[in-house]
Protein backbone atom coordinates (compact mmCIF):
# COMPACT_ATOMS: atom_id res chain seq x y z
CA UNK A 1 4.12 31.81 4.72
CA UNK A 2 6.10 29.55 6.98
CA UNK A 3 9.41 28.37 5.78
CA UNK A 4 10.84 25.08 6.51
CA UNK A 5 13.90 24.94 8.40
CA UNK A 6 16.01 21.29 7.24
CA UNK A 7 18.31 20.07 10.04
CA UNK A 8 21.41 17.41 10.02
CA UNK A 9 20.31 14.82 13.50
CA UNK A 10 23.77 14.29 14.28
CA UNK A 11 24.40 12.16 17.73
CA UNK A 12 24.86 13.73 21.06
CA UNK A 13 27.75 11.57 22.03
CA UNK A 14 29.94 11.26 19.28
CA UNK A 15 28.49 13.75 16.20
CA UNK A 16 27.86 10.88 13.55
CA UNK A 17 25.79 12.52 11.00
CA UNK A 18 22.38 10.13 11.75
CA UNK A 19 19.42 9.57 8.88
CA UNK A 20 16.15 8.49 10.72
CA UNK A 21 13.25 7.48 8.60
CA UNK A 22 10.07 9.36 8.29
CA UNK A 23 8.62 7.55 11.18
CA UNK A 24 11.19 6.66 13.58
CA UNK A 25 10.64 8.27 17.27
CA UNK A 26 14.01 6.86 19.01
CA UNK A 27 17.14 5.55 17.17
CA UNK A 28 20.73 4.27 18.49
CA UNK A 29 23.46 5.70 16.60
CA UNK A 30 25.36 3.01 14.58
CA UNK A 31 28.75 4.60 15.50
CA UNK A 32 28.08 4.63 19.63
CA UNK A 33 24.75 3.91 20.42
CA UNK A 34 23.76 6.29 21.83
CA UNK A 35 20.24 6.59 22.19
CA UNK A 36 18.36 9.64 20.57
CA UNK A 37 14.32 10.96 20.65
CA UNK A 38 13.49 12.96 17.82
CA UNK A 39 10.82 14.96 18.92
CA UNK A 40 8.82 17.83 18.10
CA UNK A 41 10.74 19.99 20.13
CA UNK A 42 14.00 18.97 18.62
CA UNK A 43 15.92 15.62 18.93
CA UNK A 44 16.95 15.02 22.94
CA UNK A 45 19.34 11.95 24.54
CA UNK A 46 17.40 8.72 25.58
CA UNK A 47 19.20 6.03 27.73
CA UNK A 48 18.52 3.05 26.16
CA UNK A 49 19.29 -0.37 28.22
CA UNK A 50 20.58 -3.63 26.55
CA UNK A 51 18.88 -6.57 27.95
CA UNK A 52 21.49 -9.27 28.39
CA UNK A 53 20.28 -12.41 26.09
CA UNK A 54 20.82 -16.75 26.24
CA UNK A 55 20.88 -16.36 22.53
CA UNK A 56 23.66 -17.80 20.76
CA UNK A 57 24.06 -15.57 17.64
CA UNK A 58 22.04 -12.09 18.30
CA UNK A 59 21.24 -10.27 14.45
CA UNK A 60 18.58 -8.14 15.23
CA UNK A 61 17.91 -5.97 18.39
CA UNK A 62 14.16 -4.43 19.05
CA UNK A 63 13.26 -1.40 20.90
CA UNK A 64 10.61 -2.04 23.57
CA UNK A 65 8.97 0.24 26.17
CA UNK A 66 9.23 -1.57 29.33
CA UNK A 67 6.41 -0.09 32.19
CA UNK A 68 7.21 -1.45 36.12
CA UNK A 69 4.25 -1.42 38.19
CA UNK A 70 0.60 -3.36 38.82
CA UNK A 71 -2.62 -3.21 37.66
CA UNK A 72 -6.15 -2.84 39.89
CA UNK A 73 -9.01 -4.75 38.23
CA UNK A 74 -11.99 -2.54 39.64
CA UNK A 75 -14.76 -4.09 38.50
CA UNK A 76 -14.67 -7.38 35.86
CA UNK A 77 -18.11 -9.30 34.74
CA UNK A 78 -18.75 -11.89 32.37
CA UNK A 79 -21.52 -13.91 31.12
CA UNK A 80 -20.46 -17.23 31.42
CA UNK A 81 -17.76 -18.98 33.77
CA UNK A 82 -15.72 -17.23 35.75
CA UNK A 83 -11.74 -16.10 35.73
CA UNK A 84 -12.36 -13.01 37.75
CA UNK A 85 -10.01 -14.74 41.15
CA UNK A 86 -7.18 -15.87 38.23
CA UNK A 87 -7.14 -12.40 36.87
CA UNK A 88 -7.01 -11.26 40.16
CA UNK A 89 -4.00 -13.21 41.00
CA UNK A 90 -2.73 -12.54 37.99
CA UNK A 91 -2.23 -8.75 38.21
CA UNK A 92 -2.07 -9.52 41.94
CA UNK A 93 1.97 -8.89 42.26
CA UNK A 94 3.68 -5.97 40.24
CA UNK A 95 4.98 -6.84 37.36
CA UNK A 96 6.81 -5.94 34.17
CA UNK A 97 5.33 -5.04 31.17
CA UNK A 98 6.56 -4.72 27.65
CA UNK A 99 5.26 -2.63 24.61
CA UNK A 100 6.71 -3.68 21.67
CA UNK A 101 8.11 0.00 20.19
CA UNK A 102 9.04 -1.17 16.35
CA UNK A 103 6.37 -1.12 13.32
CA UNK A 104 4.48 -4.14 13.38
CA UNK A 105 1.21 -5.47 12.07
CA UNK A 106 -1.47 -5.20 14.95
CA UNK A 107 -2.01 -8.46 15.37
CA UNK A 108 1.46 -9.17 15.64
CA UNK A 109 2.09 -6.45 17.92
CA UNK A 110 -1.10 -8.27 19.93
CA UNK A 111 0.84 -11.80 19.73
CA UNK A 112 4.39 -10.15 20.80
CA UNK A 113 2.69 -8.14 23.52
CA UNK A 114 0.41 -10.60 24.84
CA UNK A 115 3.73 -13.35 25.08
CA UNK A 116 5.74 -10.55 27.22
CA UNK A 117 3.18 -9.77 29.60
CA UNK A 118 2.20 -13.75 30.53
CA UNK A 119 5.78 -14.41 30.20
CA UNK A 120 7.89 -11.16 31.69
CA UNK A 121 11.45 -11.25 30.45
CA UNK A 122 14.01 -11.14 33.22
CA UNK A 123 15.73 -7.58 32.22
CA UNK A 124 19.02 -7.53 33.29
CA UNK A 125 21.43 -4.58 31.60
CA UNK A 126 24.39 -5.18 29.87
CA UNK A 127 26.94 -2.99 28.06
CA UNK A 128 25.86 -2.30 24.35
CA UNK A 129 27.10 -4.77 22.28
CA UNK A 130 29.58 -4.68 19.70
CA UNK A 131 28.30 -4.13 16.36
CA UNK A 132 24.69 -3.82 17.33
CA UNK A 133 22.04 -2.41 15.18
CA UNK A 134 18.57 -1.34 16.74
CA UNK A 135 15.49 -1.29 14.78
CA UNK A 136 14.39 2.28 15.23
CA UNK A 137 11.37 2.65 17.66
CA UNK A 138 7.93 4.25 16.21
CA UNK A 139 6.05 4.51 19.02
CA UNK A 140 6.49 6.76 21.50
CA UNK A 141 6.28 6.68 25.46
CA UNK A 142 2.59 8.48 25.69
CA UNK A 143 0.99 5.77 22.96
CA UNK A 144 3.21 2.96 24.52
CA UNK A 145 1.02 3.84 27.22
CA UNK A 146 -2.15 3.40 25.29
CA UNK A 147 -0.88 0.29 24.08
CA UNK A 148 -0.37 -1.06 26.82
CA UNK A 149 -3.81 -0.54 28.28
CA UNK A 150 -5.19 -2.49 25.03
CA UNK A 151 -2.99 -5.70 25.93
CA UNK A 152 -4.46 -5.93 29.13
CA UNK A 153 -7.54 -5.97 27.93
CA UNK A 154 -7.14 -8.13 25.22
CA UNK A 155 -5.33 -10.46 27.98
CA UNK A 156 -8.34 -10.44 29.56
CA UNK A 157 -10.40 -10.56 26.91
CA UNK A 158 -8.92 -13.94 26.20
CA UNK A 159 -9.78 -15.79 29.04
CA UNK A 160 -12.64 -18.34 28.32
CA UNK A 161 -15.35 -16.82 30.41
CA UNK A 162 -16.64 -14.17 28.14
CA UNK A 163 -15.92 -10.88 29.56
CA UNK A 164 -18.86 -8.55 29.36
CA UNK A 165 -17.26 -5.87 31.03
CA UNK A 166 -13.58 -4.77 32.24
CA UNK A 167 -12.35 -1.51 34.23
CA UNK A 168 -9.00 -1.48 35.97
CA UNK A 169 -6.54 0.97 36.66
CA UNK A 170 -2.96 1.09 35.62
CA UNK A 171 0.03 2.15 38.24
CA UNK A 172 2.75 2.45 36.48
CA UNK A 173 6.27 4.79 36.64
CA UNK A 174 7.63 6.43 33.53
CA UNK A 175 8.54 3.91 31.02
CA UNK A 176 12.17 2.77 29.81
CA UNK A 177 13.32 2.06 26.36
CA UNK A 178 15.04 -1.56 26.19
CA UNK A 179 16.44 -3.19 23.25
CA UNK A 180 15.80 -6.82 23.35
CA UNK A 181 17.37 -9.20 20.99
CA UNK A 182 15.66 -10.91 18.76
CA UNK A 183 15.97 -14.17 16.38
């Protein structure tokens, strides 16, 4: 029978004894914040980049997976109207887009998702912040990935022509976990 081995996730910068819930993927460590992956193969460093913020008083911080790239809409039919050139200019230029990372509902994850890719944030890094706490992340980069193919289709989905049928093709590099401050 297979034993199971118990370890202490301590931080790979500074050694601060970390707790990470049951379903948390990535977490900053309170004491540094430096970023850490817990996965199956044991917990590794993850850069994580603080995007600079116009809010006034910043409580919260959420983990995002930001994806740089474009997408190709192959082949898109509807039944009625037709967005096909706005979609097309749409995912004409490359873009950013942003998969919320955090445990949400999925329709809020839809609403937060769908708002970041019609309205890219401009991600500029800053030093971490004093005092800054991260909500963990519970999604990881492969089902970020996954998620983000679903808000493009939902995207398009919600244009008022009604899509019948949608394939497209996502070129994207290997994604990078932001924090992104929240109200």
């Amino acid at each position: 029978m297979a034993g199971m081995t118990l370890i202490v996730v301590r931080c790979p910068a500074c050694g601060t004894p970390l707790t990470p819930g049951d379903d948390d993927l990535a977490i900053a460590c309170a004491q540094c914040g430096a970023g850490l992956l817990l996965a199956d193969s044991g917990p590794q460093p993850v850069e994580i980049q603080y995007a600079q913020s116009n809010l006034l008083k910043v409580t919260t911080w959420r983990p995002w997976w930001i994806f740089r790239g474009s997408v190709n809409l192959i082949k898109r039919e509807t039944q009625g109207g037709n967005r096909s050139n706005e979609a097309r200019q749409f995912w004409a230029q490359p873009r950013v887009m942003s998969v919320p990372a955090w445990e949400l509902s999925i329709m809020t994850f839809k609403q937060a998702g769908l708002q970041m890719l019609q309205q890219p944030p401009m991600l500029k890094a800053i030093s971490r912040p004093s005092g800054v706490k991260l909500t963990p992340a519970v999604v990881s980069a492969e089902d970020a990935r996954k998620m983000l193919e679903y808000l493009i289709f939902s995207l398009e989905a919600g244009r008022d022509d009604w899509l019948k049928n949608l394939d497209f093709q996502i070129d994207v590099g290997a994604p990078e976990l932001w924090a992104i401050a929240a109200e």
